[in-house]
C-alpha atoms as a PDB file:
ATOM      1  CA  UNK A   1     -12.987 -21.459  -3.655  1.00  0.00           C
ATOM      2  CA  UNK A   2     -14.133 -18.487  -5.630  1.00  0.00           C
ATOM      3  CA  UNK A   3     -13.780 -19.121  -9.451  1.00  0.00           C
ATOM      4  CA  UNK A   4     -13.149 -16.351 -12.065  1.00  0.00           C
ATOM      5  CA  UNK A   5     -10.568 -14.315  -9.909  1.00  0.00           C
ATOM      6  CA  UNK A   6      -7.404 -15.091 -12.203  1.00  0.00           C
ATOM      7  CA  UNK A   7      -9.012 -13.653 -14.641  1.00  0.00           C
ATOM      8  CA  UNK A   8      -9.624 -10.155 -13.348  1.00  0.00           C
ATOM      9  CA  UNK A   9      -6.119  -9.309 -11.572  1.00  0.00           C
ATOM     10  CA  UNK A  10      -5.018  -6.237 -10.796  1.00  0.00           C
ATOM     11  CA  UNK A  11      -3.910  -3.352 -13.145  1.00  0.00           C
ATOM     12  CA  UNK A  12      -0.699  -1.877 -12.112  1.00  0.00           C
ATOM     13  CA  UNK A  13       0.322   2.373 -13.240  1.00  0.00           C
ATOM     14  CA  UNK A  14       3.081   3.796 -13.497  1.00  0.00           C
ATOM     15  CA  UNK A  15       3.909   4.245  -9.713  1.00  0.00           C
ATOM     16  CA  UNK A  16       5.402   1.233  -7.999  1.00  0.00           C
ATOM     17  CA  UNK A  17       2.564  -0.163  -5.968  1.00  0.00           C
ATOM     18  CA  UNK A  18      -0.315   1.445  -6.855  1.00  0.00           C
ATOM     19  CA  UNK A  19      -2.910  -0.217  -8.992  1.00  0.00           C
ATOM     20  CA  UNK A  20      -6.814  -0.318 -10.795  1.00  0.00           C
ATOM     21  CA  UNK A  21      -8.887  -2.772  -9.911  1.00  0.00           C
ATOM     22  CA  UNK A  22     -11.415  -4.523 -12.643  1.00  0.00           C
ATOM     23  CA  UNK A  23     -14.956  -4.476 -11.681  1.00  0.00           C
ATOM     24  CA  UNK A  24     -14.650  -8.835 -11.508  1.00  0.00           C
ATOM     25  CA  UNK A  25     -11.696  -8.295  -9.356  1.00  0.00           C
ATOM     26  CA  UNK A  26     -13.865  -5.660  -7.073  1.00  0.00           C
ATOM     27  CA  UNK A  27     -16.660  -8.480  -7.325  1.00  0.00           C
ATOM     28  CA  UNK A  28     -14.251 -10.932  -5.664  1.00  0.00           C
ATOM     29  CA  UNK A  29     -13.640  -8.064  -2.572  1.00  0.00           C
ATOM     30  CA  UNK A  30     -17.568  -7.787  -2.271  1.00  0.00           C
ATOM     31  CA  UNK A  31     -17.965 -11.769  -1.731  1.00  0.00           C
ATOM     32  CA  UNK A  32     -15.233 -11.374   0.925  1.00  0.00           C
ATOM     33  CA  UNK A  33     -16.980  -9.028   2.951  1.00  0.00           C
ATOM     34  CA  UNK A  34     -20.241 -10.798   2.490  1.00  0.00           C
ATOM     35  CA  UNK A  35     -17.811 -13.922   4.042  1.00  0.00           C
ATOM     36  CA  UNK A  36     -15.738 -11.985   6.975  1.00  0.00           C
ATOM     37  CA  UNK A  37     -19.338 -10.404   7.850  1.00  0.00           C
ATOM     38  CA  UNK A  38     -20.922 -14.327   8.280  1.00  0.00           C
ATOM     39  CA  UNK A  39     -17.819 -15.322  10.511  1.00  0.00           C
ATOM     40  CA  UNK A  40     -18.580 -12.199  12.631  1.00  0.00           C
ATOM     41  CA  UNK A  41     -21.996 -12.253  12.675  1.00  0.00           C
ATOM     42  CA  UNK A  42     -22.317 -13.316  16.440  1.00  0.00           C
ATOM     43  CA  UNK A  43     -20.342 -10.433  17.558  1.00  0.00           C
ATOM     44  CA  UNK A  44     -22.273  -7.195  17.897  1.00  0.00           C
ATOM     45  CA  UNK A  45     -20.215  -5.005  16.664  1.00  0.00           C
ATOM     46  CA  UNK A  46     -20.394  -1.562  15.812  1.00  0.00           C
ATOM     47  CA  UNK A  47     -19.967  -1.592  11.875  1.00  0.00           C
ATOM     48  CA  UNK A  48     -17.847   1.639  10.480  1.00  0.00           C
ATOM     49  CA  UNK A  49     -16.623   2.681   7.425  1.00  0.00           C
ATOM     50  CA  UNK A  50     -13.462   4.833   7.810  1.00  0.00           C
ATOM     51  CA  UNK A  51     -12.217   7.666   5.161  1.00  0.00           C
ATOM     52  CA  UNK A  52      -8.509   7.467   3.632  1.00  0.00           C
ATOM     53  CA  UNK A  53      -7.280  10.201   5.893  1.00  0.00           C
ATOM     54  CA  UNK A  54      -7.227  10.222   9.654  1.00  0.00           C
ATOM     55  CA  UNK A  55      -6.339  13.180  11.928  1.00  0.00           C
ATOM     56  CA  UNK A  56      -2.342  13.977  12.569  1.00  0.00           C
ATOM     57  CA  UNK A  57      -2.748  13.697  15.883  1.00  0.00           C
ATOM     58  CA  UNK A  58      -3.896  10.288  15.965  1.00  0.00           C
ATOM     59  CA  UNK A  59      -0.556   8.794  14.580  1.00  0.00           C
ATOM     60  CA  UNK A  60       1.820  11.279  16.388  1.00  0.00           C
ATOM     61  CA  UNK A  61       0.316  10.148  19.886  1.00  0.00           C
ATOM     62  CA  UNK A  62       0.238   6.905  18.984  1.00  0.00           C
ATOM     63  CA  UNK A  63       3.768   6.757  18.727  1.00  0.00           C
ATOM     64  CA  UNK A  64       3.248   4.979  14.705  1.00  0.00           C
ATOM     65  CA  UNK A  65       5.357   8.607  13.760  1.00  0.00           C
ATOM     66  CA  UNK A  66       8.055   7.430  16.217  1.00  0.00           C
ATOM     67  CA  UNK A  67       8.276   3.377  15.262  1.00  0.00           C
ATOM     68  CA  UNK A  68       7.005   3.470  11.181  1.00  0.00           C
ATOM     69  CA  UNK A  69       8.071   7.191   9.687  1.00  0.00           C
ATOM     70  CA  UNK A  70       9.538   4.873   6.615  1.00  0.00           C
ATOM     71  CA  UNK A  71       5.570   3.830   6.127  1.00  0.00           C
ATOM     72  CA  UNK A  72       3.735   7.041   6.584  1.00  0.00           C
ATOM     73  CA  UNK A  73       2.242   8.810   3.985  1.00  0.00           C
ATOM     74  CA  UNK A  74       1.646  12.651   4.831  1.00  0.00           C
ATOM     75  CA  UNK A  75      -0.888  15.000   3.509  1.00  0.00           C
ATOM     76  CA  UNK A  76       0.472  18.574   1.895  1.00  0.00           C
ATOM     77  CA  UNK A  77      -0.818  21.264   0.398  1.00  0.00           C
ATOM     78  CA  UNK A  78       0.031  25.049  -0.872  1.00  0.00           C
ATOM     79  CA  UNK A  79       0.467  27.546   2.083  1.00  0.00           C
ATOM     80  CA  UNK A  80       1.115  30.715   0.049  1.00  0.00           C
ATOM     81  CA  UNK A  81      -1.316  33.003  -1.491  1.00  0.00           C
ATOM     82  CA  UNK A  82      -2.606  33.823  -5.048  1.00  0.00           C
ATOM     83  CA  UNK A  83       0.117  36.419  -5.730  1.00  0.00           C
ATOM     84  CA  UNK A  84       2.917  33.683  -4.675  1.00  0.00           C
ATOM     85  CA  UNK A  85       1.645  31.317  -7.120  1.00  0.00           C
ATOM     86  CA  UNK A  86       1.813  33.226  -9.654  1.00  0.00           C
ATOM     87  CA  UNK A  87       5.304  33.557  -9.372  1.00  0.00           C
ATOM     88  CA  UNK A  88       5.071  29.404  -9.173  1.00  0.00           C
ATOM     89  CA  UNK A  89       3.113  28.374 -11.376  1.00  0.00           C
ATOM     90  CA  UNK A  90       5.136  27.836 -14.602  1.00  0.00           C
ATOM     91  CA  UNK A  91       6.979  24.829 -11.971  1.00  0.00           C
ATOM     92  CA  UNK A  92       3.738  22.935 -11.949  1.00  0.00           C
ATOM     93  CA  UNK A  93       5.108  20.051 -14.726  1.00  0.00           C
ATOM     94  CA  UNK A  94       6.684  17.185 -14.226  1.00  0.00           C
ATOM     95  CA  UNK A  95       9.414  17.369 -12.850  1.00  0.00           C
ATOM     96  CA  UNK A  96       9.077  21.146 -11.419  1.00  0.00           C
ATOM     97  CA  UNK A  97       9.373  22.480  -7.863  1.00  0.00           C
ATOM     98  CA  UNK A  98       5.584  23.663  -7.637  1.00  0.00           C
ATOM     99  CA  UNK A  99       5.973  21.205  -4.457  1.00  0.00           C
ATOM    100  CA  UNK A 100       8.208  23.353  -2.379  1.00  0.00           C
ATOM    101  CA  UNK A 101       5.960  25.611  -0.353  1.00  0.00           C
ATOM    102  CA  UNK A 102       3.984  22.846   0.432  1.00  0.00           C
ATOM    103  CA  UNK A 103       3.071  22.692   4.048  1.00  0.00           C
ATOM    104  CA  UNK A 104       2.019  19.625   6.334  1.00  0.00           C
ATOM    105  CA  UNK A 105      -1.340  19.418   6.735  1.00  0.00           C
ATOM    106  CA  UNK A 106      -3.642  18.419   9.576  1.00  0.00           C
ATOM    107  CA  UNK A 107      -4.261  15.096   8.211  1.00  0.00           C
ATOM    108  CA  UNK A 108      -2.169  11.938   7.382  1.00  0.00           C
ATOM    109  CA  UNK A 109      -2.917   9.034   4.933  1.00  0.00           C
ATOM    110  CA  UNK A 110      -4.652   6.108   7.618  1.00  0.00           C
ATOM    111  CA  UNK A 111      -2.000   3.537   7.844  1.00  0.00           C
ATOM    112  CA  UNK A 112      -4.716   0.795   9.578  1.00  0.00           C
ATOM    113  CA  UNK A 113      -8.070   1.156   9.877  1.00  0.00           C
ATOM    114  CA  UNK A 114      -8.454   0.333  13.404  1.00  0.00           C
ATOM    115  CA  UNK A 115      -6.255   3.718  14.133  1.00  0.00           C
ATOM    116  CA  UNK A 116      -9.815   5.348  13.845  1.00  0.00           C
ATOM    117  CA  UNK A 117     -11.468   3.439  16.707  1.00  0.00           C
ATOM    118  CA  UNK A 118      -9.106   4.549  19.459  1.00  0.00           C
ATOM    119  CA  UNK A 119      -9.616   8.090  19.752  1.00  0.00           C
ATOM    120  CA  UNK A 120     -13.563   6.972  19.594  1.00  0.00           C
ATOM    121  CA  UNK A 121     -12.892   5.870  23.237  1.00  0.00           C
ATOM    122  CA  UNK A 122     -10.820   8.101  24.837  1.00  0.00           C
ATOM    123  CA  UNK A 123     -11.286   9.571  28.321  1.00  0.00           C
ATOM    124  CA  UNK A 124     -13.796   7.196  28.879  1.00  0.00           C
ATOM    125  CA  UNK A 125     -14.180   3.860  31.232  1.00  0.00           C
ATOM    126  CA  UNK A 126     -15.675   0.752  29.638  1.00  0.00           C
ATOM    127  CA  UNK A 127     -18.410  -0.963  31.502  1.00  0.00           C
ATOM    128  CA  UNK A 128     -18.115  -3.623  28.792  1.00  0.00           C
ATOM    129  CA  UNK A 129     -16.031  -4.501  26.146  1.00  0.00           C
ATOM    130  CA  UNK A 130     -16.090  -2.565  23.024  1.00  0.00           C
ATOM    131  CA  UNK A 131     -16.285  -4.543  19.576  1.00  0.00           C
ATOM    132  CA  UNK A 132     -16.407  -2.678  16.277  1.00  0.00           C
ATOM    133  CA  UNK A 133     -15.566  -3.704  12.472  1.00  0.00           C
ATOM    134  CA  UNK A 134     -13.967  -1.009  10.110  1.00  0.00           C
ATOM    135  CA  UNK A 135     -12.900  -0.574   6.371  1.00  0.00           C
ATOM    136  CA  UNK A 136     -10.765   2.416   5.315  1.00  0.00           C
ATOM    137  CA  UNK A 137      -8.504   2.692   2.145  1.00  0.00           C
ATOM    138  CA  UNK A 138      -4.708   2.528   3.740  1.00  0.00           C
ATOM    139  CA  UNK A 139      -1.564   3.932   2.437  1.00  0.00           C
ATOM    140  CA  UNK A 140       1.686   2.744   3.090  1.00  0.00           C
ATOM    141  CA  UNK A 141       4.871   4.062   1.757  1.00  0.00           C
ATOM    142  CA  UNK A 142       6.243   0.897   0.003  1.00  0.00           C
ATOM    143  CA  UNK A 143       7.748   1.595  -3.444  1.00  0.00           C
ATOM    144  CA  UNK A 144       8.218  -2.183  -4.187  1.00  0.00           C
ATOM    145  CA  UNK A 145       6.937  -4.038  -7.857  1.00  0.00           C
ATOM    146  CA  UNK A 146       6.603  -7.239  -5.352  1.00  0.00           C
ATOM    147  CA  UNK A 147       3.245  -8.854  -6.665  1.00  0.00           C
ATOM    148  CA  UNK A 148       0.388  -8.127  -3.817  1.00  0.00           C
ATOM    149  CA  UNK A 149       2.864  -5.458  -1.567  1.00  0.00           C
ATOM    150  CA  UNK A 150       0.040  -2.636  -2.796  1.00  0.00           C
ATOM    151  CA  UNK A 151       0.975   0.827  -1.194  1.00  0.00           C
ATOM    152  CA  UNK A 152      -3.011   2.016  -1.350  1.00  0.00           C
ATOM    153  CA  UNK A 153      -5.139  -0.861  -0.506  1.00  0.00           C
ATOM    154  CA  UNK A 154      -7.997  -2.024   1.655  1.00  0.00           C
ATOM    155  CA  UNK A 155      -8.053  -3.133   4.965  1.00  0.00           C
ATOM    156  CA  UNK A 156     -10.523  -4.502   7.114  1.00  0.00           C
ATOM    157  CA  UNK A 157     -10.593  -5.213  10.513  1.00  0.00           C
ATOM    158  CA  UNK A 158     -12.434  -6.944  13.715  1.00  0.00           C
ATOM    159  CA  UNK A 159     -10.587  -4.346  16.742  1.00  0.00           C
ATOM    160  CA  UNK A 160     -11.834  -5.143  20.599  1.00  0.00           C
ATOM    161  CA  UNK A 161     -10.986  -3.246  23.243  1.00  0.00           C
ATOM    162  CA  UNK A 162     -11.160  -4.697  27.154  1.00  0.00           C
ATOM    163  CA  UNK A 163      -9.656  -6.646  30.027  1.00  0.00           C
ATOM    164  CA  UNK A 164      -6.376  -8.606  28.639  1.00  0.00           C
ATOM    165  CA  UNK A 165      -7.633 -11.829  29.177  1.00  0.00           C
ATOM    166  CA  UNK A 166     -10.398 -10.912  27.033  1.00  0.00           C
ATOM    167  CA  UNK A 167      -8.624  -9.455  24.260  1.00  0.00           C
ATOM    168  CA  UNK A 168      -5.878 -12.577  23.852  1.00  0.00           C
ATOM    169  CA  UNK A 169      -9.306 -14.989  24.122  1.00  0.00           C
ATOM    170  CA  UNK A 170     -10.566 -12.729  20.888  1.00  0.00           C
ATOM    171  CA  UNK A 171      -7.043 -12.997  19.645  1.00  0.00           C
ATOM    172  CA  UNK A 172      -6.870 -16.390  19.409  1.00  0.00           C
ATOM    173  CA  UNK A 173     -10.357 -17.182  19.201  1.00  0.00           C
ATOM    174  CA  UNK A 174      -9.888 -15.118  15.620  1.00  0.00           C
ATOM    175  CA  UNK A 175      -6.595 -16.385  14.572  1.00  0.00           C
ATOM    176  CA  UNK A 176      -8.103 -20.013  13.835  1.00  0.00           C
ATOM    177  CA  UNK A 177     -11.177 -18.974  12.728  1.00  0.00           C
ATOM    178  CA  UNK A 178      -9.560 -16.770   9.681  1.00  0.00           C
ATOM    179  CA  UNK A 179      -7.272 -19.235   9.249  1.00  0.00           C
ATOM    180  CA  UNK A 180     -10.081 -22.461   8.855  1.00  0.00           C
ATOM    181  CA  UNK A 181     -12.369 -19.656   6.376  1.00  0.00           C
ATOM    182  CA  UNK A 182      -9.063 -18.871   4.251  1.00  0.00           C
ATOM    183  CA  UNK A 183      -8.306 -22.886   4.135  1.00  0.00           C
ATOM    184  CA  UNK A 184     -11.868 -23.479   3.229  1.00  0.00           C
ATOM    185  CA  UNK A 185     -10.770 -20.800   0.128  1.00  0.00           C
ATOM    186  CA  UNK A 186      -8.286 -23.133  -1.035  1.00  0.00           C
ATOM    187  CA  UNK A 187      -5.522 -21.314   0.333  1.00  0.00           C
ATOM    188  CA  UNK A 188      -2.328 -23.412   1.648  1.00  0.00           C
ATOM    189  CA  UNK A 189      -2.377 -20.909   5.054  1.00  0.00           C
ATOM    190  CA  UNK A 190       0.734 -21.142   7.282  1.00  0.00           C
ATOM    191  CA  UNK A 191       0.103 -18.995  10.801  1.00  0.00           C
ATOM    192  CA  UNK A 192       3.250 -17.164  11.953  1.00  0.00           C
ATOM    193  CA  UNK A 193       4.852 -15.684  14.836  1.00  0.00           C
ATOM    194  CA  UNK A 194       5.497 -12.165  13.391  1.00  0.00           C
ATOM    195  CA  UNK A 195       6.540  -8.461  14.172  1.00  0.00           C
ATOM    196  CA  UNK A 196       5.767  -5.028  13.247  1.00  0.00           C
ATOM    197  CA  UNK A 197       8.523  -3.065  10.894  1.00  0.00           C
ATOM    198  CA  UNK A 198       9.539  -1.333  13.125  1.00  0.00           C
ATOM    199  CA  UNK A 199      12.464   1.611  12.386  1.00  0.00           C
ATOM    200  CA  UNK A 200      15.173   3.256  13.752  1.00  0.00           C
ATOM    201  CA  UNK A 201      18.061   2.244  16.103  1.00  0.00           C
ATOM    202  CA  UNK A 202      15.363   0.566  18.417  1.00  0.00           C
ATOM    203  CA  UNK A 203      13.753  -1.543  16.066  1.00  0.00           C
ATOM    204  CA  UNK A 204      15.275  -4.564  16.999  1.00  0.00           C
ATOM    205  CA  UNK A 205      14.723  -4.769  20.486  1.00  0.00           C
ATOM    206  CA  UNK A 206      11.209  -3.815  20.104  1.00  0.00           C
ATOM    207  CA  UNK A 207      11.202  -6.808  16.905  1.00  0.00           C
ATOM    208  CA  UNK A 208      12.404  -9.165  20.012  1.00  0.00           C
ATOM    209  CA  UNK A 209      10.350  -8.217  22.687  1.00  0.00           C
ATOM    210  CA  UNK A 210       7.078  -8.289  19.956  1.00  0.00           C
ATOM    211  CA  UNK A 211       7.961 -11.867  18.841  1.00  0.00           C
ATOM    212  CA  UNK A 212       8.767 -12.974  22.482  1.00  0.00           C
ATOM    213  CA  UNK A 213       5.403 -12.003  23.755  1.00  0.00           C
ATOM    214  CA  UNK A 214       3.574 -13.610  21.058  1.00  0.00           C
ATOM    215  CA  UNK A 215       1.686 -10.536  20.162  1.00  0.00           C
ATOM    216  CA  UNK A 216       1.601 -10.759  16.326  1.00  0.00           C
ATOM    217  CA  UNK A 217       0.393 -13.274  14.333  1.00  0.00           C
ATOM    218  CA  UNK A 218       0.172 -13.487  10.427  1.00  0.00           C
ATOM    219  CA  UNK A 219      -1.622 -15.672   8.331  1.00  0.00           C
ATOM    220  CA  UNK A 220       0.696 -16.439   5.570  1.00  0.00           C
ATOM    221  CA  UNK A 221      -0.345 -17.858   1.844  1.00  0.00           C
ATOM    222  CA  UNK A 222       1.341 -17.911  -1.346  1.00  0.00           C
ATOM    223  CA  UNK A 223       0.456 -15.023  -3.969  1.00  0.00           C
ATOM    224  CA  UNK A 224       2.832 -15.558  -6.599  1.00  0.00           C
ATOM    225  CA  UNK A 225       5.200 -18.493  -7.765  1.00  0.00           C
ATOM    226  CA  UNK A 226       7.751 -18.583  -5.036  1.00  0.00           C
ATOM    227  CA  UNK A 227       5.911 -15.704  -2.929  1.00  0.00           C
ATOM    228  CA  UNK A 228       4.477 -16.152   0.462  1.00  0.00           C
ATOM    229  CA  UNK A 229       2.780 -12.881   1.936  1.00  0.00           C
ATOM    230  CA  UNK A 230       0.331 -12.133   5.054  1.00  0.00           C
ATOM    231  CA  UNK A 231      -2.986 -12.040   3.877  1.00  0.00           C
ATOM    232  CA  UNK A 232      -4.589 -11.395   6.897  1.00  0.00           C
ATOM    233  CA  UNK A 233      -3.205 -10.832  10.958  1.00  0.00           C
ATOM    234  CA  UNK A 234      -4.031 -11.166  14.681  1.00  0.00           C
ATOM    235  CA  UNK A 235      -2.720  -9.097  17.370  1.00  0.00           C
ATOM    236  CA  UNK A 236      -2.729  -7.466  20.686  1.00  0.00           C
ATOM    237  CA  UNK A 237      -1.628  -4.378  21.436  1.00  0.00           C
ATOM    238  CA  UNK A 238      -1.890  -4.552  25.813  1.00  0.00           C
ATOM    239  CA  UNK A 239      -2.404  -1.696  27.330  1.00  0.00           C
ATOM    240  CA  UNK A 240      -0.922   0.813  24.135  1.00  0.00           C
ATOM    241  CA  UNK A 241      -3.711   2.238  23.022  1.00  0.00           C
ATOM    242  CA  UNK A 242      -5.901   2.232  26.326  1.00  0.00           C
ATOM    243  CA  UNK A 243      -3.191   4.192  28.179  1.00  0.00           C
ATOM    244  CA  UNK A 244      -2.617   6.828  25.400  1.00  0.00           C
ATOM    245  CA  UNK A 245      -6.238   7.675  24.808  1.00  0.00           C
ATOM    246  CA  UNK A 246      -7.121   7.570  28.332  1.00  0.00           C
ATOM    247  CA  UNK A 247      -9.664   4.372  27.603  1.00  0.00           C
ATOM    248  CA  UNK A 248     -10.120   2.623  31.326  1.00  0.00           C
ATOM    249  CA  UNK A 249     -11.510  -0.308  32.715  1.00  0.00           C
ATOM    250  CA  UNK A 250     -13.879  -0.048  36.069  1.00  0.00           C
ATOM    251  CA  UNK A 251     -10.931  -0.416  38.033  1.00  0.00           C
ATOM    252  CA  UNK A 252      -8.971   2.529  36.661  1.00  0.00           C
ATOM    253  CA  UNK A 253      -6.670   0.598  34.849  1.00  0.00           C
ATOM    254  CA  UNK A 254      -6.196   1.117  31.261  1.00  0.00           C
ATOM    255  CA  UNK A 255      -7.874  -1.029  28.957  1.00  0.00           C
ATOM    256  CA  UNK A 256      -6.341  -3.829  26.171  1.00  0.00           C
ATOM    257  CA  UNK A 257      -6.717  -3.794  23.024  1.00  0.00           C
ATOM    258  CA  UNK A 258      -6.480  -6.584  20.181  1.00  0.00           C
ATOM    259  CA  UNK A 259      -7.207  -6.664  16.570  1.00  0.00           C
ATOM    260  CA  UNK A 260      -7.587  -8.618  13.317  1.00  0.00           C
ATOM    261  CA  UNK A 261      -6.444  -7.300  10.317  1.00  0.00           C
ATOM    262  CA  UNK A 262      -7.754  -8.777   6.692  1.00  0.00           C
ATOM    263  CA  UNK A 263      -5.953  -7.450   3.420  1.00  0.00           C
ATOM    264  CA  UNK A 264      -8.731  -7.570   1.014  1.00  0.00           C
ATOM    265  CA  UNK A 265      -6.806  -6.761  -2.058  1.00  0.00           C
ATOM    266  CA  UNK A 266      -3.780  -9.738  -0.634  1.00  0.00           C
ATOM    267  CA  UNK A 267      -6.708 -12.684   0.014  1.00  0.00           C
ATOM    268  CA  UNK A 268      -8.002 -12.007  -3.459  1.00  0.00           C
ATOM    269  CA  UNK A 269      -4.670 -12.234  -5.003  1.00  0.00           C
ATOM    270  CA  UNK A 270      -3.864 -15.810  -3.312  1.00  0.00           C
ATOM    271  CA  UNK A 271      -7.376 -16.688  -4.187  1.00  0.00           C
ATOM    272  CA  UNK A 272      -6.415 -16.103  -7.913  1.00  0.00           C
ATOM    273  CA  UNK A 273      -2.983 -17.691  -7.346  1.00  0.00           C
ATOM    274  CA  UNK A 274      -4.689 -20.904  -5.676  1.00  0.00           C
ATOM    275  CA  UNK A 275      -7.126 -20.675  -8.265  1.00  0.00           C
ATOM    276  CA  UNK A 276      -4.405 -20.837 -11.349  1.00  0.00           C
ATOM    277  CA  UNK A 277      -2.231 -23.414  -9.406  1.00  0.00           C
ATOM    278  CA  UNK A 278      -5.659 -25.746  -9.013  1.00  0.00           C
ATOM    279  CA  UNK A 279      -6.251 -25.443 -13.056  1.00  0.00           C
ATOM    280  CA  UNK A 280      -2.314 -25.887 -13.525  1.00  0.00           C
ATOM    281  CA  UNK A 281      -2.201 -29.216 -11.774  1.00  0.00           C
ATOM    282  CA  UNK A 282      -5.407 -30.279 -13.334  1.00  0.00           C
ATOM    283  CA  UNK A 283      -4.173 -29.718 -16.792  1.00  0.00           C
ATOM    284  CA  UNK A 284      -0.821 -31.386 -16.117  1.00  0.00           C
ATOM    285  CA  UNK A 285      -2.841 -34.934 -15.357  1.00  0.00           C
END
């Protein structure tokens, strides 16, 4: 358990999903680094820190365009000159059109950290698997008030990359070890078969065929009264992201991938919920 949480919760603004974080609340995210960094101590990974944008490209290849364009969040900016904004620049209030010559940029918002690792890899053949461990700042475009669905938040996560054996043996290997260090947290952790949310006309088949191959799993712990969310994930991906970026394996196939996801902000949150529900049954005895 790590005391003194509940009292350092979140901050929300004025936009749905969007928050400040207290410094004791920011101390809580630093102890669970310190903890996800002990369980994958033995791993050798290549430790990266990832910036809140990540290249267009990257997410129209990827097909995450295609399958999540409800989720994305785009970059803009002005693409006239200093004589057209002129002519503008009484709109810049709230509430004005200032945004309307705003053109798509060559960036998005990163959606999941281990989107950066990919295109680290590609066009080349592994000669052994590839572990790394990143951190970026994620957006997600989910205008909700629902208590730890946070549409800029931080995400860290264990990716490896290699033979598919190898990557559901990681899978799996990970799944019960989060799940035993968020138990040992005090948190009443369920593990779930899960999917993606997905979009469009095809996203139920894909939902189906996701859930039938037992590629997702979430790690599922209340945050609120009445509210269960995932807290943290562990997935495979196959051969997605190794035949896309051209990342092989000796014998020329493409390589697997599998990753797990922890949502810092999330596991803080049902820390401070477990926390509150602890005290609450102690002071009902």
């Amino acid at each position: 358990m790590i005391n003194g949480v509940r009292q350092a919760l979140p901050l929300q603004t004025a936009a749905p999903g969007v928050a400040l974080f207290p410094a004791q609340f920011e101390s809580v995210l630093a102890r669970l680094r310190t903890d996800i960094d002990d369980l994958a101590a033995a791993e050798d990974l290549t430790v990266l820190t990832a910036p809140p944008v990540l290249p267009r490209d990257v997410v129209e290849r990827s097909g995450y365009v295609r399958e999540f364009p409800h989720l994305l969040g785009s970059v803009h900016n002005f693409g006239g000159d200093a004589s057209e904004w002129l002519t503008r620049r009484a709109e810049a209030v709230s509430g004005g059109t200032w945004h309307d010559r705003q053109e798509i940029a060559d960036v998005v918002l990163t959606p999941a950290a281990c989107y950066h690792i990919y295109p680290l890899l590609g066009g080349t053949t592994l000669t052994a698997p590839a572990r790394f461990a990143v951190e970026a700042s994620c957006y997600r475009h989910e205008a909700t008030t629902e208590p730890g669905r946070f549409r800029s938040f931080r995400m860290r996560e264990l990716v490896f990359i290699g033979t598919p054996d190898a990557c559901v043996e990681f899978r799996d290997r990970w799944r019960q070890r989060v799940a035993d260090w968020l138990t040992s947290l005090g948190l009443d952790v369920v593990t779930e078969t899960a999917t993606d949310p997905f979009f469009g006309p095809g996203a139920k088949l894909l939902s189906v065929n996701q859930r039938a191959q037992e590629l997702k799993f979430e790690l599922v712990a209340p945050v609120a009264d009445g509210l269960r969310q995932a807290v943290a994930s562990a997935n495979c991906h196959k051969d997605h992201f190794g035949d896309i970026f051209g990342i092989e394996l000796p014998d020329g196939s493409p390589a697997h991938s599998a990753c797990v996801a922890f949502g810092l902000e999330r596991i803080a949150l049902a820390v401070a919920y477990a926390e509150r529900d602890g005290a609450s049954r102690s002071e009902s005895r």
